[in-house]
N, C-alpha and C. Protein backbone atom coordinates (compact mmCIF):
# COMPACT_ATOMS: atom_id res chain seq x y z
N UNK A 1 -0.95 56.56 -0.72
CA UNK A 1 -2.10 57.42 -0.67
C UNK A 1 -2.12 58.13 0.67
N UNK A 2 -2.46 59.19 0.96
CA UNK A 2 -3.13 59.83 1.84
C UNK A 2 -4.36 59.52 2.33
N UNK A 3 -4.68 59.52 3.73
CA UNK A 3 -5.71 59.41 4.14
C UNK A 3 -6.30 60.87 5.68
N UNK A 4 -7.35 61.28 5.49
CA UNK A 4 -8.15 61.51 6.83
C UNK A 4 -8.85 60.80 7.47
N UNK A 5 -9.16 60.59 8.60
CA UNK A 5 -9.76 59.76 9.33
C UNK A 5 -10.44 60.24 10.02
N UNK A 6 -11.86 61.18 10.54
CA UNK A 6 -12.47 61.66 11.78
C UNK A 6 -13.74 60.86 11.80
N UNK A 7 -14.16 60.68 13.48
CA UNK A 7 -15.00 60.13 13.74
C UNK A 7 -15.80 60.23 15.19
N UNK A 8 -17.31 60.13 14.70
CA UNK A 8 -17.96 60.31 16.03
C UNK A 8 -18.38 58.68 17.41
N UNK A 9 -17.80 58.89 17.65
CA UNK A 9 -18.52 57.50 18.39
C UNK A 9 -18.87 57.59 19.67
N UNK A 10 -19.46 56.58 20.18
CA UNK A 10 -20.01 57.00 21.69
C UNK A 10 -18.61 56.71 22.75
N UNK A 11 -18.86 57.52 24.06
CA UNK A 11 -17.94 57.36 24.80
C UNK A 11 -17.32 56.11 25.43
N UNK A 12 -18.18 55.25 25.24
CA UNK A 12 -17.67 53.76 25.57
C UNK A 12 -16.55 53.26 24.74
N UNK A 13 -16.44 54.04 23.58
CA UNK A 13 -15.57 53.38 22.50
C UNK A 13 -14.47 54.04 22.07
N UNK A 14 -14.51 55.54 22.54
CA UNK A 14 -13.70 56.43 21.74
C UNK A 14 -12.29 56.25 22.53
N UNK A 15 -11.75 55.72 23.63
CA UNK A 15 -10.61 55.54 24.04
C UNK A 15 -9.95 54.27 23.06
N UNK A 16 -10.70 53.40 22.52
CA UNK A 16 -10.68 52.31 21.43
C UNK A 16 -9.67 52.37 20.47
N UNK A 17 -10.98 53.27 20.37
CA UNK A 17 -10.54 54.05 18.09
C UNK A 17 -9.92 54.51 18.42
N UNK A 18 -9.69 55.68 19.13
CA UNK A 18 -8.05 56.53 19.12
C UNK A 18 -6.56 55.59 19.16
N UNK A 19 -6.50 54.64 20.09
CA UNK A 19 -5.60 54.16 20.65
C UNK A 19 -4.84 53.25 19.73
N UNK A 20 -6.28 52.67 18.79
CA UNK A 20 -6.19 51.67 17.33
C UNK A 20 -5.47 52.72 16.41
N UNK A 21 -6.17 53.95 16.39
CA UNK A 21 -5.71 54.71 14.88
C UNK A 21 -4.47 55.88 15.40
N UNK A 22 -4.23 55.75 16.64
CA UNK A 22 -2.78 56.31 16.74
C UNK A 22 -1.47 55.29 16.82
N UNK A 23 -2.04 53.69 16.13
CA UNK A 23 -1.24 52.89 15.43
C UNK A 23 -0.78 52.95 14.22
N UNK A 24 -1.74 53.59 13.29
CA UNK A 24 -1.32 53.58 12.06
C UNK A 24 -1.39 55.24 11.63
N UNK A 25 -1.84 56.54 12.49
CA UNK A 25 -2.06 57.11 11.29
C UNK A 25 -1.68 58.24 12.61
N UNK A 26 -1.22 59.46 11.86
CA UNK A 26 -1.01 60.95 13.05
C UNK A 26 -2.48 61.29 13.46
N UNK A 27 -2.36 61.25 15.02
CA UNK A 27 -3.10 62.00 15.58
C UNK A 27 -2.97 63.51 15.66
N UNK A 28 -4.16 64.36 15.28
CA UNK A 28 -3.74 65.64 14.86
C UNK A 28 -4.95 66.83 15.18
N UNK A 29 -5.74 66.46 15.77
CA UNK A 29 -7.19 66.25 16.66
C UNK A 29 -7.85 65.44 17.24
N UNK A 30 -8.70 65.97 18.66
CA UNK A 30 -9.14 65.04 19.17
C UNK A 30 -10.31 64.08 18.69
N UNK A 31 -10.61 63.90 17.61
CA UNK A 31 -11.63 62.61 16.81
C UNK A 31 -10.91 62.55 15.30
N UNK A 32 -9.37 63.21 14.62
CA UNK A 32 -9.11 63.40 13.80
C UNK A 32 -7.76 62.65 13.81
N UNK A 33 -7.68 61.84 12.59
CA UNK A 33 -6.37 61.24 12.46
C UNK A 33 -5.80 61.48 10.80
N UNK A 34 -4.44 61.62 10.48
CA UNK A 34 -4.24 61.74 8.87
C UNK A 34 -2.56 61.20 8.56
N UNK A 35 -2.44 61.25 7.42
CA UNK A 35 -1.11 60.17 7.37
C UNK A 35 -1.11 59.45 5.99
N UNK A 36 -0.10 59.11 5.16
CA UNK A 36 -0.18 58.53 4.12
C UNK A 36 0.26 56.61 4.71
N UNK A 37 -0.86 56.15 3.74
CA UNK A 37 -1.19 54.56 4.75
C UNK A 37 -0.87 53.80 3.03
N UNK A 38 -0.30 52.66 2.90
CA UNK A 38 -0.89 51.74 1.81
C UNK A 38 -1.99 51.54 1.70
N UNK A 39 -2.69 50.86 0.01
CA UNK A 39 -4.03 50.92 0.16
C UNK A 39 -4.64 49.42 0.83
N UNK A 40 -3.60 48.85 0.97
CA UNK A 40 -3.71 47.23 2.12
C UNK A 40 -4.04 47.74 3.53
N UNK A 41 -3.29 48.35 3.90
CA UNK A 41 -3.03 48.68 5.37
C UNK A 41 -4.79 49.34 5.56
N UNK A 42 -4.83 50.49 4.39
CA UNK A 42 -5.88 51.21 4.63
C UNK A 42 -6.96 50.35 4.83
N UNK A 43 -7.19 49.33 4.01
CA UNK A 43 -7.83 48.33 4.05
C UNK A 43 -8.56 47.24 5.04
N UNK A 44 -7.32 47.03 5.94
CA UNK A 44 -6.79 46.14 7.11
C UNK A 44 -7.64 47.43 8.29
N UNK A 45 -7.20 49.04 8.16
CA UNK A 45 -7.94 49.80 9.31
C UNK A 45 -9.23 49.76 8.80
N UNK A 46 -9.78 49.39 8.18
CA UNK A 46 -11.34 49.84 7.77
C UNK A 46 -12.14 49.24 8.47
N UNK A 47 -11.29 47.48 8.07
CA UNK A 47 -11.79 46.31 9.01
C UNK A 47 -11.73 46.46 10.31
N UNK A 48 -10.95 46.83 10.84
CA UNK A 48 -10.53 46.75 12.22
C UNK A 48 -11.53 47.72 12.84
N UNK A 49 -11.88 48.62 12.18
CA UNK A 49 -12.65 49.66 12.66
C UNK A 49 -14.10 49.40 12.89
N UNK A 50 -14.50 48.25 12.07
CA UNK A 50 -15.90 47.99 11.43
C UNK A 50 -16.07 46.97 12.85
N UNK A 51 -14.85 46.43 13.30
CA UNK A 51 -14.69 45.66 14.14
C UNK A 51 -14.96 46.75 15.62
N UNK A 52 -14.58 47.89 15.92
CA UNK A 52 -14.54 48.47 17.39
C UNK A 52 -15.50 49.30 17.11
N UNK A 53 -16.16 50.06 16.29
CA UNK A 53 -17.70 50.40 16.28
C UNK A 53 -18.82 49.66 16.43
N UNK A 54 -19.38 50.43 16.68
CA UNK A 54 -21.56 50.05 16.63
C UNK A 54 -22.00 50.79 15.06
N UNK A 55 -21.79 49.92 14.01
CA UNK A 55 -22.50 51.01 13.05
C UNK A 55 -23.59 51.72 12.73
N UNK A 56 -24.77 50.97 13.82
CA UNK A 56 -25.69 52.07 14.08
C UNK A 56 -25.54 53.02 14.79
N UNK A 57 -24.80 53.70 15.87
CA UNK A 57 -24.49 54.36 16.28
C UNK A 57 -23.68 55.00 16.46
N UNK A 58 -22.19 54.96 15.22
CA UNK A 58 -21.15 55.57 15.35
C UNK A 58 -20.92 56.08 13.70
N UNK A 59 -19.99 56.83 13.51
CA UNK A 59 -19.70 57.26 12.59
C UNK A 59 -18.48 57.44 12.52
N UNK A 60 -17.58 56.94 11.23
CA UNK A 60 -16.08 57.17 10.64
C UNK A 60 -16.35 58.05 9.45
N UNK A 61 -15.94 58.99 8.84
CA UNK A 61 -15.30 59.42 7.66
C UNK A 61 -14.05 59.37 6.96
N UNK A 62 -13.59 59.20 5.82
CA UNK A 62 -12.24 58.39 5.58
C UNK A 62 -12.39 59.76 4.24
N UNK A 63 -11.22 60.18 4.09
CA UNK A 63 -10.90 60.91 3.01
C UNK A 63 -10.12 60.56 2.18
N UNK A 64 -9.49 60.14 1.17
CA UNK A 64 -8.57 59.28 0.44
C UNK A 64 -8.10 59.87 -0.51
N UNK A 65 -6.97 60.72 -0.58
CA UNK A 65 -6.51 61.06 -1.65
C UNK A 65 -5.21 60.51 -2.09
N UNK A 66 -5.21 60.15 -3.71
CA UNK A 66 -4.46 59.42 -4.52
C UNK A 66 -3.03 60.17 -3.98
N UNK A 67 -2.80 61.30 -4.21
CA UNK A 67 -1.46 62.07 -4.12
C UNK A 67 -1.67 63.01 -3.11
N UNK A 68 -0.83 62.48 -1.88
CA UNK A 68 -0.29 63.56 -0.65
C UNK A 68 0.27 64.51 -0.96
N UNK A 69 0.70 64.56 -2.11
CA UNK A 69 1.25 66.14 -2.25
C UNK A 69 0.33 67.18 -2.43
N UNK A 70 -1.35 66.69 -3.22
CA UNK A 70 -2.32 67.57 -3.08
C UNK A 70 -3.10 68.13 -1.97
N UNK A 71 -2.56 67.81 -0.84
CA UNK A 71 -3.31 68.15 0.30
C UNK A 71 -2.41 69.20 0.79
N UNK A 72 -3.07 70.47 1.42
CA UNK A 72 -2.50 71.18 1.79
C UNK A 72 -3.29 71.82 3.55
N UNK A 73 -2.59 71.88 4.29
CA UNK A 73 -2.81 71.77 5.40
C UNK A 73 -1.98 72.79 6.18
N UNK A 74 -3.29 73.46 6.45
CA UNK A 74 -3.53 75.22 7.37
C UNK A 74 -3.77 74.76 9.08
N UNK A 75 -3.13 75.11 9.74
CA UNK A 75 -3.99 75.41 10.93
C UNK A 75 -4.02 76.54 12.17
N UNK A 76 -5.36 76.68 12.14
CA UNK A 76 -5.44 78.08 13.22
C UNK A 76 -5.39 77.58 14.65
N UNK A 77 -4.88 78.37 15.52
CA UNK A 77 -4.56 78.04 16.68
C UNK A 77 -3.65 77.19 17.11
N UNK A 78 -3.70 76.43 18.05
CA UNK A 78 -3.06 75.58 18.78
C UNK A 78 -2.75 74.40 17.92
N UNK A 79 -1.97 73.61 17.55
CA UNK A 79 -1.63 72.20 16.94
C UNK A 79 -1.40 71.50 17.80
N UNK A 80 -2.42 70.70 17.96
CA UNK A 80 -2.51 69.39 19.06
C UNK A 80 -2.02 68.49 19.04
N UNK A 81 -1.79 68.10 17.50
CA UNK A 81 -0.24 66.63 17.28
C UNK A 81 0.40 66.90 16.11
N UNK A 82 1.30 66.29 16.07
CA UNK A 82 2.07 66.58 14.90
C UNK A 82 2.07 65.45 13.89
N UNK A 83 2.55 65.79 12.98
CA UNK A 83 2.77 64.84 11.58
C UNK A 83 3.87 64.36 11.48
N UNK A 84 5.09 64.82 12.53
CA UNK A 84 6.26 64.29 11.91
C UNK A 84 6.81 62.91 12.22
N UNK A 85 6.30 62.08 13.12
CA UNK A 85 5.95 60.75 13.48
C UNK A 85 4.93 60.07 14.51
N UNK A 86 4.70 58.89 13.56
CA UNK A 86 3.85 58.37 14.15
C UNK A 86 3.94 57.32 15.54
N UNK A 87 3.01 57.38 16.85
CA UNK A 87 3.37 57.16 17.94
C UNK A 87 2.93 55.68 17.84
C-alpha cells in the first residue's frame, strides 16, 4: 500500500516525528512524509506515533491508498526530498 503522512505538532516534538518517520517513509516536505509501507509496518508507525505525540494537541493525517500506482504526483517549485530512497 501507499501511504501519506503530514502532520502538525508542537515544536517540542517535531524534531521526534520527523526523525521516526524518515525511518520508514520519504521525506518530501517539511511536516510531509510518503512511501509504499506494509500494512504491519503501517501499523507498527501508527503506534509509535500515538507513542511521540500529545493527542490533544497534535495532529497526524495518514492517507492510505490500496494501489501506488493510483497516485499521481505533481510538484511546483522546488522538491525538497526525493522518493528514490529512503534515508
Amino acid at each position: 500500500m501507499y501511504v501519506i503522512i503530514v502532520y502538525d505538532v508542537e515544536v517540542e516534538r517535531v524534531a521526534r516525528v520527523c526523525q521516526y518517520l524518515r525511518r520508514h517513509l520519504h521525506w518530501v516536505q517539511n511536516s510531509a512524509f510518503e512511501g509504499e509501507i506494509t500494512p504491519a509496518r503501517l501499523e507498527r508507525v501508527k503506534a509509535e506515533l500515538r507513542d511521540l505525540i500529545d493527542e490533544k494537541k497534535d495532529t497526524v493525517y495518514l492517507y492510505i491508498l490500496q494501489d501506488p500506482h493510483a497516485v499521481r504526483r505533481e510538484v511546483l517549485g522546488r522538491e525538497k526530498g526525493s522518493t528514490s530512497t529512503i534515508v
